[in-house]
Protein backbone atom coordinates (compact mmCIF):
# COMPACT_ATOMS: atom_id res chain seq x y z
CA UNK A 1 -6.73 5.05 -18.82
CA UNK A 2 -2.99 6.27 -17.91
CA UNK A 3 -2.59 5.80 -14.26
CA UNK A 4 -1.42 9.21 -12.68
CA UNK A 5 1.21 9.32 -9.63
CA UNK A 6 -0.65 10.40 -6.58
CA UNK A 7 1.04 13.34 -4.49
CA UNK A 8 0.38 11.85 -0.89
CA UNK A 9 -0.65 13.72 1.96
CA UNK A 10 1.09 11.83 5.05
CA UNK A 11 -1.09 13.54 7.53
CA UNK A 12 -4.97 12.28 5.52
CA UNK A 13 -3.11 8.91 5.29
CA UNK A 14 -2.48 8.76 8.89
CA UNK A 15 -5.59 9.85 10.72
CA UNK A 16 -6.23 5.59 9.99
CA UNK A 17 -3.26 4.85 11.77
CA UNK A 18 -4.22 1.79 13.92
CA UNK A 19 -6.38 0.28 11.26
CA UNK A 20 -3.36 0.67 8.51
CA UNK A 21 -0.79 -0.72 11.17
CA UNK A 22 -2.49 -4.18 11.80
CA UNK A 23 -2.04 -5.81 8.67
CA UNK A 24 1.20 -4.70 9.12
CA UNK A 25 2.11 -6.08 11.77
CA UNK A 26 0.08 -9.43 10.82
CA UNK A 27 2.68 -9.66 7.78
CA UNK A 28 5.68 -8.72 10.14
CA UNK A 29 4.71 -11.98 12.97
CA UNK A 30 5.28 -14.47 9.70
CA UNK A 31 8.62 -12.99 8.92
CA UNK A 32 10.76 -16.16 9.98
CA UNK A 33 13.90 -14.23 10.43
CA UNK A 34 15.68 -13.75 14.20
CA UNK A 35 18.29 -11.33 12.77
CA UNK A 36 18.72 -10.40 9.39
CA UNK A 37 21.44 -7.80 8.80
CA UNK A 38 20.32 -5.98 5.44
CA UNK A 39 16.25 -5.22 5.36
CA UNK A 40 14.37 -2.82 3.13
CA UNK A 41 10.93 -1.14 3.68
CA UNK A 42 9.45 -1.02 0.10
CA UNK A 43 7.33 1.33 -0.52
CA UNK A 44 7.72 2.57 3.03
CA UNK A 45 5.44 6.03 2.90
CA UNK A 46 5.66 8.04 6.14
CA UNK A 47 8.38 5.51 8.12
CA UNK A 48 5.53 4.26 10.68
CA UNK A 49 6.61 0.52 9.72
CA UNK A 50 9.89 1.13 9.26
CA UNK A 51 10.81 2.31 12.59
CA UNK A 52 8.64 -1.26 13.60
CA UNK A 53 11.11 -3.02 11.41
CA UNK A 54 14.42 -1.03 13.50
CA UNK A 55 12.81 -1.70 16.55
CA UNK A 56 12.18 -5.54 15.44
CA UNK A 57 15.91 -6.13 14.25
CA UNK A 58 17.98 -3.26 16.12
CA UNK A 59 21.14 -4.77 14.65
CA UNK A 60 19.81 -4.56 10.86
CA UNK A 61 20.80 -1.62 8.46
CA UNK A 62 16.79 -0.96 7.51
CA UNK A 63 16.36 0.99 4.61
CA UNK A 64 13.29 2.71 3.69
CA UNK A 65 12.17 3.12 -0.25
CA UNK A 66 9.39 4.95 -1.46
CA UNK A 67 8.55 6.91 -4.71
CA UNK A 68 7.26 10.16 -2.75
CA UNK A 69 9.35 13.09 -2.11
CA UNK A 70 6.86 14.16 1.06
CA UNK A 71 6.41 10.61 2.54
CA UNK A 72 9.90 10.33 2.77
CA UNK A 73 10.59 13.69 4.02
CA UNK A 74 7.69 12.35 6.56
CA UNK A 75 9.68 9.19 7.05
CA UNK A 76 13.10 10.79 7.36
CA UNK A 77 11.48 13.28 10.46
CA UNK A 78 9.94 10.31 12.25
CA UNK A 79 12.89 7.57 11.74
CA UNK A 80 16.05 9.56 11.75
CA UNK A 81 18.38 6.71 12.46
CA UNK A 82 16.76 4.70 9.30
CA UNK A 83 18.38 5.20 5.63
CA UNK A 84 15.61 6.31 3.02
CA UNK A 85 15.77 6.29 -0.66
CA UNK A 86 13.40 7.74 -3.31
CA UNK A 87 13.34 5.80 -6.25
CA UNK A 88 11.21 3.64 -9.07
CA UNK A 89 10.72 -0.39 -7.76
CA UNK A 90 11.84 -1.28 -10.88
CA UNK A 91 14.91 0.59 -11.13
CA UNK A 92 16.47 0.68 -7.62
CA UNK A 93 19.50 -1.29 -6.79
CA UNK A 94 20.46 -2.16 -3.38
CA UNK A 95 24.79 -1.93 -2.53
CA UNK A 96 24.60 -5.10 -1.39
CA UNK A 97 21.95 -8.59 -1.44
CA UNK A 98 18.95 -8.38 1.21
CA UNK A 99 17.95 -10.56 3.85
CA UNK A 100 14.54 -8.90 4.34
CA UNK A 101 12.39 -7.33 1.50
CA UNK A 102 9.64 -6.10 3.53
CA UNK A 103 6.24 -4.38 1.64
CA UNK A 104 3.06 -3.31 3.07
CA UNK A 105 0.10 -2.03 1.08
CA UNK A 106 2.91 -0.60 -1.69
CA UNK A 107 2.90 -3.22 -4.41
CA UNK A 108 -0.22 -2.70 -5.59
CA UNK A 109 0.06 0.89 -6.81
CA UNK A 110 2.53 -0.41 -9.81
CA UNK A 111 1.78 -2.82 -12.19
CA UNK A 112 4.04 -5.16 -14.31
CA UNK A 113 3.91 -8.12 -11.55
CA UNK A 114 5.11 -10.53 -13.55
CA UNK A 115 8.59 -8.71 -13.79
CA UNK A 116 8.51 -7.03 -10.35
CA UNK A 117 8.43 -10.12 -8.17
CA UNK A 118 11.25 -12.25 -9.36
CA UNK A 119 13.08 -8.79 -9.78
CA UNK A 120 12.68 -8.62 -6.32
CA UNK A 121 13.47 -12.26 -5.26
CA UNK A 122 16.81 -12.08 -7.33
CA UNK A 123 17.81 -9.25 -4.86
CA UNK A 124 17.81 -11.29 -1.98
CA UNK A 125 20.67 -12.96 -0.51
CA UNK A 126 20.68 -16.71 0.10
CA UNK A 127 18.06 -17.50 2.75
CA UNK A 128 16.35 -13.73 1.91
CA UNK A 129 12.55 -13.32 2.53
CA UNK A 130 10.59 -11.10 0.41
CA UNK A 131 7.00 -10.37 2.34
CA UNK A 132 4.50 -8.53 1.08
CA UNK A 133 0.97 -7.25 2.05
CA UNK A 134 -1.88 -5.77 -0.50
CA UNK A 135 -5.37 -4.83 -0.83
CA UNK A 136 -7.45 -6.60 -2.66
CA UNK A 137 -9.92 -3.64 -3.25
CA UNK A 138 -9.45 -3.65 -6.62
CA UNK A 139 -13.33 -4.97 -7.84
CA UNK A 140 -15.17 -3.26 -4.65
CA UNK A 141 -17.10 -0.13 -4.36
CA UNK A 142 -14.22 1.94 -2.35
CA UNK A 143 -12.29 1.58 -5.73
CA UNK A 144 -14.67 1.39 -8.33
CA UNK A 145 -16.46 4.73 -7.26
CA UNK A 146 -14.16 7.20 -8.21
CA UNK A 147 -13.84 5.83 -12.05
CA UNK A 148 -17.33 5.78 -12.06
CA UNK A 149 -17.76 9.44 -10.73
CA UNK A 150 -14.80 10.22 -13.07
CA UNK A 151 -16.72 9.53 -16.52
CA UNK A 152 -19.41 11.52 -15.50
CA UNK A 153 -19.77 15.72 -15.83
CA UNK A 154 -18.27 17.42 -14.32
CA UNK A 155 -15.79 15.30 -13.69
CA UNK A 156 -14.71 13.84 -16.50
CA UNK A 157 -13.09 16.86 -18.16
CA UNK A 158 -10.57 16.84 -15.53
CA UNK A 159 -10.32 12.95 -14.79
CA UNK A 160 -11.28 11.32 -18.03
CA UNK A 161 -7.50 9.94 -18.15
CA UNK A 162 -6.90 9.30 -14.35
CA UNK A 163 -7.17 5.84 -13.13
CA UNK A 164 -5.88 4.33 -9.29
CA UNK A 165 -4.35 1.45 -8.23
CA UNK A 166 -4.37 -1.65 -11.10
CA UNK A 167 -5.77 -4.57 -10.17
CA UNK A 168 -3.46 -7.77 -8.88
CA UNK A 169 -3.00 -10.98 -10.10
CA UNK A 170 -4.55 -13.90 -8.17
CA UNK A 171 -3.74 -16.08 -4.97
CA UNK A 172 -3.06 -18.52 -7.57
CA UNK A 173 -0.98 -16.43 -10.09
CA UNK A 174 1.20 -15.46 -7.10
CA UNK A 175 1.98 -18.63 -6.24
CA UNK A 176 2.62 -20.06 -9.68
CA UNK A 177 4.78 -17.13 -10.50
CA UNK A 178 6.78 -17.50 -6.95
CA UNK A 179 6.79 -20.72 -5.94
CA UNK A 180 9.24 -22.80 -8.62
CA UNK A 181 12.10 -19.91 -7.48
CA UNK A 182 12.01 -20.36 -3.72
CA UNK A 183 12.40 -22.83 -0.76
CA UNK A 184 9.14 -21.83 0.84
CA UNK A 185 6.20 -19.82 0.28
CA UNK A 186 3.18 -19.30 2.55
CA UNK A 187 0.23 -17.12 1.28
CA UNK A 188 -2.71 -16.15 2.51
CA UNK A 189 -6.09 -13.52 2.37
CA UNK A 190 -7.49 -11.55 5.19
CA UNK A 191 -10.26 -9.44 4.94
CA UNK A 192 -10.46 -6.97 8.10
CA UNK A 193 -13.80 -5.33 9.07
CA UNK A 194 -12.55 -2.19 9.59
CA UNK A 195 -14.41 -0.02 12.26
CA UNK A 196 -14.84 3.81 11.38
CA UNK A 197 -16.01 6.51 13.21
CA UNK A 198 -17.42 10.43 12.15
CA UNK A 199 -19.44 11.81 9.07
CA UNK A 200 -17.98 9.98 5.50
CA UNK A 201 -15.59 7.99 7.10
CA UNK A 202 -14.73 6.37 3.71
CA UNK A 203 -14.68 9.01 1.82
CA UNK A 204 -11.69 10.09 4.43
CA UNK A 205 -10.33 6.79 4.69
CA UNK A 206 -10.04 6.65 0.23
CA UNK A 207 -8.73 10.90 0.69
CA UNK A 208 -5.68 9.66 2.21
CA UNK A 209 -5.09 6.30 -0.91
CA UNK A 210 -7.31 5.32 -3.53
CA UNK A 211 -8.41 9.27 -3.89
CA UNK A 212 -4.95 10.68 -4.37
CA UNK A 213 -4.99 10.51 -8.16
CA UNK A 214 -8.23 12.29 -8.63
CA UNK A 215 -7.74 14.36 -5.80
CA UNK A 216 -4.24 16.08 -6.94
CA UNK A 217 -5.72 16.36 -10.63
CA UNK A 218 -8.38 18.84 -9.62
CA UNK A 219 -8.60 21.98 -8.98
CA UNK A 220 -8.00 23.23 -5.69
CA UNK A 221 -11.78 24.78 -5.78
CA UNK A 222 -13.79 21.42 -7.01
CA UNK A 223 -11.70 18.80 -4.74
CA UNK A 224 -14.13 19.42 -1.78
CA UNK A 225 -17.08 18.88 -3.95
CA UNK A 226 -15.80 15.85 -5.65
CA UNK A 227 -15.10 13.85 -1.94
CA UNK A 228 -18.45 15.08 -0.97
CA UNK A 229 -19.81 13.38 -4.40
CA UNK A 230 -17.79 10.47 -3.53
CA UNK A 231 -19.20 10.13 0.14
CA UNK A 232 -22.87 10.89 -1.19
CA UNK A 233 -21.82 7.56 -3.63
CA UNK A 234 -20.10 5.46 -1.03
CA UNK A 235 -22.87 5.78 1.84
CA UNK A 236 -25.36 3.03 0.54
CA UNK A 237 -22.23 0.44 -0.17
CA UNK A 238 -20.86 1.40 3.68
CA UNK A 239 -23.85 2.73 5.73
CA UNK A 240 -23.52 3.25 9.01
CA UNK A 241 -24.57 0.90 11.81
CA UNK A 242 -26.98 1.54 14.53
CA UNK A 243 -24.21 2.22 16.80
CA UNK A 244 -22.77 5.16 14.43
CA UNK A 245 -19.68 3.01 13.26
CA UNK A 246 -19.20 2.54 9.54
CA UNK A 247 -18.12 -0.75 8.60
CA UNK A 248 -15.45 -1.01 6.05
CA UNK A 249 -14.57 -4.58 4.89
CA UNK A 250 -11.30 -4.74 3.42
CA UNK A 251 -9.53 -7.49 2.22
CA UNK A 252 -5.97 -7.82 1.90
CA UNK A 253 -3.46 -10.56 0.65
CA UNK A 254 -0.38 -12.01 2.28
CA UNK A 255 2.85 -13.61 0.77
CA UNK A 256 6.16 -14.69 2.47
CA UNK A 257 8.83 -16.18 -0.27
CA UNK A 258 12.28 -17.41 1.68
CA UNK A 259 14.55 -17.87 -0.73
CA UNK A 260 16.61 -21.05 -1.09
């Protein structure tokens, strides 16, 4: 199935906010860099990390990248004194070699790892660290509901052909494939037990990712029955506790190359 580009809502992707930010953050505290002077946001969506990454290096030019017109017009309103850029991974070019590529929960929306990576180590400058966070959601029910729903009626007449995220390569792949081109190279996996609150909290925690591209595909008048179909799906894989809280396990991998 042909993968389709989602059109992201900033606001939907935000109402998760906190939750989003941690693993952020968690990547960002294993940066070992005191004051890099070039550093790019990849895949930077509505500029929440990136103004994180001015704040962390105030001296740095930070540059934010993205392939979406409205998280970058998101980005640009919150993180005015930041640089943004919209463009393909595979085809932008930075003016000059990086000392921090910098990529939270982006990566795994494009496929073609084997090229992207060492693309993306041979922009960094001598010393350069490319650090990356992804979900690893790609085999669990939050992402393997809506291609299920989406070869079913009515559904499949609009979705038959939409697909989300691809799934990524191993711990193990990673490292083979980045470890004989840099000086160092710490990976890891985290899987955060995300605490929800409200009615079909992951059906409105997947509106605001994994939904996009079967979202923006339907019509305006069967998207509201297609999250509820979702949710109905979801509810035994995620029920809620005693307490009310939905518990959403989510597990996420970690790299941090430093090039030699």
């Amino acid at each position: 199935m042909a993968r389709t580009a989602a059109i992201w809502d900033p606001t939907q992707y935000l109402r998760f906010a906190s939750e989003r930010m941690r693993p952020a953050l968690d990547l960002l505290a294993q940066v070992p860099l005191a004051a890099p002077a070039r550093v790019v946001d990849l895949g930077c969506g509505p500029g929440t990390v990136t103004a994180i990454l001015q704040q962390r290096f105030p001296q740095a030019e930070v540059i934010g990248v993205d392939g979406s017109a409205t998280m970058l017009e998101k980005a640009r309103a919150t993180v005015p004194q930041c640089g943004f850029e919209q463009a393909d991974f595979f085809q932008w070019q930075p003016a000059e070699p990086l000392d921090l590529i910098y990529s939270n929960a982006a990566l795994h929306w494009v496929d073609r790892h084997l090229a992207l990576f060492p693309r993306l180590l041979s922009l960094l400058a001598a010393g350069g660290v490319l650090a990356v966070q992804m979900p690893a959601m790609h085999d669990t029910p939050l992402r393997r509901i809506p291609l299920d729903l989406a070869g079913t009626e009515p559904w499949t007449a609009f979705l038959g052909d939409v697909t989300s995220a691809p799934g990524i390569l191993s711990p193990m792949e990673y490292w083979d494939l980045l470890r004989p081109h840099v000086a160092s190279l710490d990976l890891w996996q985290t899987t955060y037990m995300h605490a929800l609150s409200g009615e079909n909290a992951v059906a409105e925690w997947a509106a605001g990712s994994s939904l996009r591209p079967f979202l923006d595909r339907l019509p305006a008048e069967r998207k509201e029955a297609f999250r509820q179909a979702y949710a109905d799906a979801a509810r035994p894989h995620y029920p809620r506790r005693p307490d009310g809280t939905t518990l959403l396990p989510f597990h996420r991998l970690f790299m941090v190359a430093r090039k030699g």
